[in-house]
PDB file of N, CA and C in Angstrom:
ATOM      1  N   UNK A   1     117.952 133.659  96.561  1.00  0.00           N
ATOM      2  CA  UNK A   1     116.652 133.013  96.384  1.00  0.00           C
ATOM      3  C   UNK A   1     116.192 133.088  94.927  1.00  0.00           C
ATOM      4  N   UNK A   2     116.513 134.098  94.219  1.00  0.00           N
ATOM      5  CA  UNK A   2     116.226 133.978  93.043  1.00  0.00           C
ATOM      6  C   UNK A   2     116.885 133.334  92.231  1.00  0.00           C
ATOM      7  N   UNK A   3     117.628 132.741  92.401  1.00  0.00           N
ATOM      8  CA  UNK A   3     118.661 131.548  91.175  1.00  0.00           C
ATOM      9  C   UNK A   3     117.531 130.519  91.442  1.00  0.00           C
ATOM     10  N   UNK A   4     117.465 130.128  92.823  1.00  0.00           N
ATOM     11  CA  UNK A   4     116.668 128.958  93.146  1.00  0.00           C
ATOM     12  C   UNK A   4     115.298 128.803  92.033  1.00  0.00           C
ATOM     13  N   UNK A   5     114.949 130.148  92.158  1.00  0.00           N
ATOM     14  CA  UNK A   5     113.551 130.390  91.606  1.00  0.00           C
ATOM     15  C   UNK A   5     113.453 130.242  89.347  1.00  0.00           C
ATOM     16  N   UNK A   6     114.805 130.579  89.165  1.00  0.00           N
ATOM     17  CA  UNK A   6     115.144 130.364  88.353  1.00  0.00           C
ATOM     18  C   UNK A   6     115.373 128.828  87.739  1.00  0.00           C
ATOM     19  N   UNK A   7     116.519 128.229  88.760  1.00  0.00           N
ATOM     20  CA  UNK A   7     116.501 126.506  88.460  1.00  0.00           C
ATOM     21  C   UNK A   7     115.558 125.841  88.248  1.00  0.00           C
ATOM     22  N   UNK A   8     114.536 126.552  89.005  1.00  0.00           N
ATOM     23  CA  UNK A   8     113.019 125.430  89.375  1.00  0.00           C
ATOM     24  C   UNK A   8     112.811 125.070  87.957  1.00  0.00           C
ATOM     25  N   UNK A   9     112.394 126.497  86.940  1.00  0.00           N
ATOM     26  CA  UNK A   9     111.630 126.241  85.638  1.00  0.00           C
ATOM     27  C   UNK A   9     112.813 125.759  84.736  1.00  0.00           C
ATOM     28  N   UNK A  10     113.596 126.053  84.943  1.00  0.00           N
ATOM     29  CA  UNK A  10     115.150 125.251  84.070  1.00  0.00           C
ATOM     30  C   UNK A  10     114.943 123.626  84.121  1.00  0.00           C
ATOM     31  N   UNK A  11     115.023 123.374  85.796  1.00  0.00           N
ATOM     32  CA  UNK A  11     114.768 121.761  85.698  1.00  0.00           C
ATOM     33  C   UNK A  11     113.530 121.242  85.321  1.00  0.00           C
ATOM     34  N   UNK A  12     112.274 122.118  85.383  1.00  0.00           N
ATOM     35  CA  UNK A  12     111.254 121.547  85.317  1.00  0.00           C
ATOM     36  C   UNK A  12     111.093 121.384  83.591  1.00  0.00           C
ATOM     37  N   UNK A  13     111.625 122.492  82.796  1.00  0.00           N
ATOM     38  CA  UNK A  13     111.885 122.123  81.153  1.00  0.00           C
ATOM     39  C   UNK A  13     112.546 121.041  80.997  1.00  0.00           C
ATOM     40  N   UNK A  14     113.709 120.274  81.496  1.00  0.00           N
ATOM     41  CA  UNK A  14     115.210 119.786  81.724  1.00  0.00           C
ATOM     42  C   UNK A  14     114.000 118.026  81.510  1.00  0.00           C
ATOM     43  N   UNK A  15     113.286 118.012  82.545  1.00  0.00           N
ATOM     44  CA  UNK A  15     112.762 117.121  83.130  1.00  0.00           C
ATOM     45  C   UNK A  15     111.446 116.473  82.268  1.00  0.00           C
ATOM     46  N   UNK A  16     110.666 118.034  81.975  1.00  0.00           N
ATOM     47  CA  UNK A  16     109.765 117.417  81.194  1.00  0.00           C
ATOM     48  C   UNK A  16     109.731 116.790  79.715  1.00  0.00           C
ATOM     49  N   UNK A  17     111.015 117.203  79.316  1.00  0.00           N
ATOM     50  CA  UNK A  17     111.452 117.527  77.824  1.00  0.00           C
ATOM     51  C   UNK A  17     111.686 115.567  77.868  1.00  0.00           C
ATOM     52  N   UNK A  18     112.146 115.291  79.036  1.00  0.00           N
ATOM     53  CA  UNK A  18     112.551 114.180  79.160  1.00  0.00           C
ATOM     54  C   UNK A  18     111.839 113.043  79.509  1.00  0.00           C
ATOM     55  N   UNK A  19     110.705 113.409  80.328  1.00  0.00           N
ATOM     56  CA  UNK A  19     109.805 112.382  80.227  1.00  0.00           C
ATOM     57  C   UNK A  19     109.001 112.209  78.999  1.00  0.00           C
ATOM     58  N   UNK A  20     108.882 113.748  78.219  1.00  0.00           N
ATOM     59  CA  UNK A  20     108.316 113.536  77.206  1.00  0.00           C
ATOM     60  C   UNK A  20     109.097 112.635  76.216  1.00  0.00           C
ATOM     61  N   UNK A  21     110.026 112.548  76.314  1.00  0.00           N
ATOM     62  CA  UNK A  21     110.725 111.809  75.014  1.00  0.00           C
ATOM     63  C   UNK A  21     110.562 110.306  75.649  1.00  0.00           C
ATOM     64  N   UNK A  22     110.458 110.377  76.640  1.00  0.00           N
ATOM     65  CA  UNK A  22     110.279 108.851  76.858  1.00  0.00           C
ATOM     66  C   UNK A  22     109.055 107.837  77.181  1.00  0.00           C
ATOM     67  N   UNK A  23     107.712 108.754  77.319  1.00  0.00           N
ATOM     68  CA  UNK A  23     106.523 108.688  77.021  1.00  0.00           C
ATOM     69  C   UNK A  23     106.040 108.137  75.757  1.00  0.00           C
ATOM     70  N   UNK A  24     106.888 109.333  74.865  1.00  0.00           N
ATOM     71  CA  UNK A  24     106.400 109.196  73.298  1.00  0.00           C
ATOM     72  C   UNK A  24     107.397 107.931  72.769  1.00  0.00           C
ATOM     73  N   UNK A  25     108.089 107.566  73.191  1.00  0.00           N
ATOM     74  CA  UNK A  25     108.773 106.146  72.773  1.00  0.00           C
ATOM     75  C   UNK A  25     108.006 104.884  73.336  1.00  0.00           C
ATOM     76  N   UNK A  26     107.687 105.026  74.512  1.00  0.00           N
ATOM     77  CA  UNK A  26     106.937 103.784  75.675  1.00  0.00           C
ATOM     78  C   UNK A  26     105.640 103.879  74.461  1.00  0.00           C
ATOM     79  N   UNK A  27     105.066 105.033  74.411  1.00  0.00           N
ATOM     80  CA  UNK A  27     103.467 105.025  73.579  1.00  0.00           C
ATOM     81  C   UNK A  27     103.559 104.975  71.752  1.00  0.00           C
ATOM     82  N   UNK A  28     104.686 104.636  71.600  1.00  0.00           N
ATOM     83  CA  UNK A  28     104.694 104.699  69.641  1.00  0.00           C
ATOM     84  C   UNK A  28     104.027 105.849  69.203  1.00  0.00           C
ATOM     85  N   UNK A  29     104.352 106.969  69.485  1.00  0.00           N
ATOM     86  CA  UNK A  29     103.964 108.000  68.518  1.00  0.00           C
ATOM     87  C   UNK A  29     105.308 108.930  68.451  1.00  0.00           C
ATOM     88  N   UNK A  30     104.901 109.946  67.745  1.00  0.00           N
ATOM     89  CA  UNK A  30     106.316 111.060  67.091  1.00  0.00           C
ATOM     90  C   UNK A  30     106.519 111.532  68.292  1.00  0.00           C
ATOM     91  N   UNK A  31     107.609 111.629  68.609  1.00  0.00           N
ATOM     92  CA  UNK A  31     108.928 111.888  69.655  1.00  0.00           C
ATOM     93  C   UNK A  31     108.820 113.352  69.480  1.00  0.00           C
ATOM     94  N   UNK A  32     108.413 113.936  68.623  1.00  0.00           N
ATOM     95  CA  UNK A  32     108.927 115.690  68.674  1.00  0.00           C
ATOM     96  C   UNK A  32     107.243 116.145  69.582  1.00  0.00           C
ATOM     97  N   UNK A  33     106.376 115.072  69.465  1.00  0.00           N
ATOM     98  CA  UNK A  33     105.135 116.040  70.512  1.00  0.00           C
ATOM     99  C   UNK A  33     105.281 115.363  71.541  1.00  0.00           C
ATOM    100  N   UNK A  34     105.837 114.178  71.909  1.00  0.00           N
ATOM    101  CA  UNK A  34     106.574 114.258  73.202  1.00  0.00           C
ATOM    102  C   UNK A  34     107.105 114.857  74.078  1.00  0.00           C
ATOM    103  N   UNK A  35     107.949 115.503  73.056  1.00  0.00           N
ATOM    104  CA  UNK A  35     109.324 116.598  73.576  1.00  0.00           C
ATOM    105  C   UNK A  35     108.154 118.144  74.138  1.00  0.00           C
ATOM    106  N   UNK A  36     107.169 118.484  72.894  1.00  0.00           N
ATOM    107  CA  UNK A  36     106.681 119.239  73.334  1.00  0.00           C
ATOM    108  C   UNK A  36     105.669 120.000  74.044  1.00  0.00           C
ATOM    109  N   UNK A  37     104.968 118.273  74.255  1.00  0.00           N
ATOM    110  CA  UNK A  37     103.863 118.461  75.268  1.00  0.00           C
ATOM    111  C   UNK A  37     104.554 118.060  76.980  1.00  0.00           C
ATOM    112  N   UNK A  38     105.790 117.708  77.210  1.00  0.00           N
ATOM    113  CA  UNK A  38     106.659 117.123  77.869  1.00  0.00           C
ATOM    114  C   UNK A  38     107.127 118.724  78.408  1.00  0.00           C
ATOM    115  N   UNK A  39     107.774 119.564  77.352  1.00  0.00           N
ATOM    116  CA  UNK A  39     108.534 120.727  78.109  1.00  0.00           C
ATOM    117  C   UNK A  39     107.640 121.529  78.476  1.00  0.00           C
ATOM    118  N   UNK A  40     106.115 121.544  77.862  1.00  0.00           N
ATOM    119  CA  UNK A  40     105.125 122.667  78.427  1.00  0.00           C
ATOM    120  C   UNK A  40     104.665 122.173  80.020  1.00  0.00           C
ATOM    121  N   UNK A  41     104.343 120.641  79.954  1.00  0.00           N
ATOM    122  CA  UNK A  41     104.078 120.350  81.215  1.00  0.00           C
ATOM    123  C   UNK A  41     105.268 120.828  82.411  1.00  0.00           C
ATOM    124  N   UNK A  42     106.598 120.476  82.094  1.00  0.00           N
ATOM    125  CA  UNK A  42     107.780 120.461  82.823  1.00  0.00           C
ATOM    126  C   UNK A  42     108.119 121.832  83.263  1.00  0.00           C
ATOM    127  N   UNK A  43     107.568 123.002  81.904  1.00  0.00           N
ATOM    128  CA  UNK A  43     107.464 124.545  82.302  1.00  0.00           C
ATOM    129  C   UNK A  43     106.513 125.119  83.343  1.00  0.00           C
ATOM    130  N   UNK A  44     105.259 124.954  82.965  1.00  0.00           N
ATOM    131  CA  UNK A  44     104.401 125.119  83.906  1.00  0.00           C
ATOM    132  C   UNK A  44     104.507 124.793  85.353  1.00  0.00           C
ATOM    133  N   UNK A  45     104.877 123.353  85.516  1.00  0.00           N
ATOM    134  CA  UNK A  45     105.116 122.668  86.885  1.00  0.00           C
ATOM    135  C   UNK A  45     106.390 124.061  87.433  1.00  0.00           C
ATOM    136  N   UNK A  46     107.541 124.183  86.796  1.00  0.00           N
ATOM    137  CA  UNK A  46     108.513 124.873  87.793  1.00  0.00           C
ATOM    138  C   UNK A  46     107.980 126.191  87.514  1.00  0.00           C
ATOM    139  N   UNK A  47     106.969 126.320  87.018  1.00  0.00           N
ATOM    140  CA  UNK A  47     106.396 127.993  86.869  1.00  0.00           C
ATOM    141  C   UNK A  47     105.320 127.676  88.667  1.00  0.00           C
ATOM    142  N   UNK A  48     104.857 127.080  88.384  1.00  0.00           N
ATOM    143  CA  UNK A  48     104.379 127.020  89.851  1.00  0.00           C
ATOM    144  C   UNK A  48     105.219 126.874  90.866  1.00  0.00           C
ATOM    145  N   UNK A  49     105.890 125.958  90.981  1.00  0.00           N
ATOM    146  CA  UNK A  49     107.112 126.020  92.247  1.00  0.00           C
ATOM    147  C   UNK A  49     107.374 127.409  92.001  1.00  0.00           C
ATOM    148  N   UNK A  50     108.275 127.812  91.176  1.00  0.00           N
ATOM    149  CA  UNK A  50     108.987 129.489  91.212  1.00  0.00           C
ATOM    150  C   UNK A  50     107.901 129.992  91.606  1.00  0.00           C
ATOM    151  N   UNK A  51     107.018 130.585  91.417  1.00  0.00           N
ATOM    152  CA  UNK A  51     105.738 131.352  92.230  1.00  0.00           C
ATOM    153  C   UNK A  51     105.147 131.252  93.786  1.00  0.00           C
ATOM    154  N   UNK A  52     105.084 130.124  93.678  1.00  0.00           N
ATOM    155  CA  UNK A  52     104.560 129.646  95.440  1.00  0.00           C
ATOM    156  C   UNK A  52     105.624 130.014  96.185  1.00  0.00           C
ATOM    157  N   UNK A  53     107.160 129.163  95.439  1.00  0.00           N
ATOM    158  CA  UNK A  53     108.409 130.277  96.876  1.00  0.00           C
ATOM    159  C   UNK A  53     108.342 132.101  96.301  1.00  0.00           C
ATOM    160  N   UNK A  54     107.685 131.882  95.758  1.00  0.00           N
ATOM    161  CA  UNK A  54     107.863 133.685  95.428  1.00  0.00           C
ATOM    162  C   UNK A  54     106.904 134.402  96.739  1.00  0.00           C
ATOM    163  N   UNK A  55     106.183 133.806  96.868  1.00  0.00           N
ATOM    164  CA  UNK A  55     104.852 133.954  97.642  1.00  0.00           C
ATOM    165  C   UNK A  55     105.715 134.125  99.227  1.00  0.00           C
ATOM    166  N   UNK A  56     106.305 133.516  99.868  1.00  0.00           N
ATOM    167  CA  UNK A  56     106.761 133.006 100.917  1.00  0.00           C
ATOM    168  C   UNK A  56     107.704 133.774 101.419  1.00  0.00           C
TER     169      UNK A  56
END
């Protein structure tokens, strides 16, 4: 259970890093605060999943 709990915030960086880069291209601005308002969102999100199954 704990790898699981691990992947969550892996993919959720993996993921956000990635919408961010593609946000900040769709919206014309610099690609690097894309990337990094993108991996904080994408962290947080699998910081919550990993916690709630922590809970369970």
């Amino acid at each position: 259970m704990n790898e699981w709990r691990e992947s969550a915030v892996g993919l959720g960086l993996i993921f956000g890093t990635a919408a961010g880069m593609l946000i900040s291209l769709l919206f014309d601005f610099t690609v690097a605060y894309g990337i990094v308002v993108g991996s904080i969102i994408g962290y947080l999100i699998g910081l919550i999943i990993s916690i709630s199954a922590m809970k369970r």
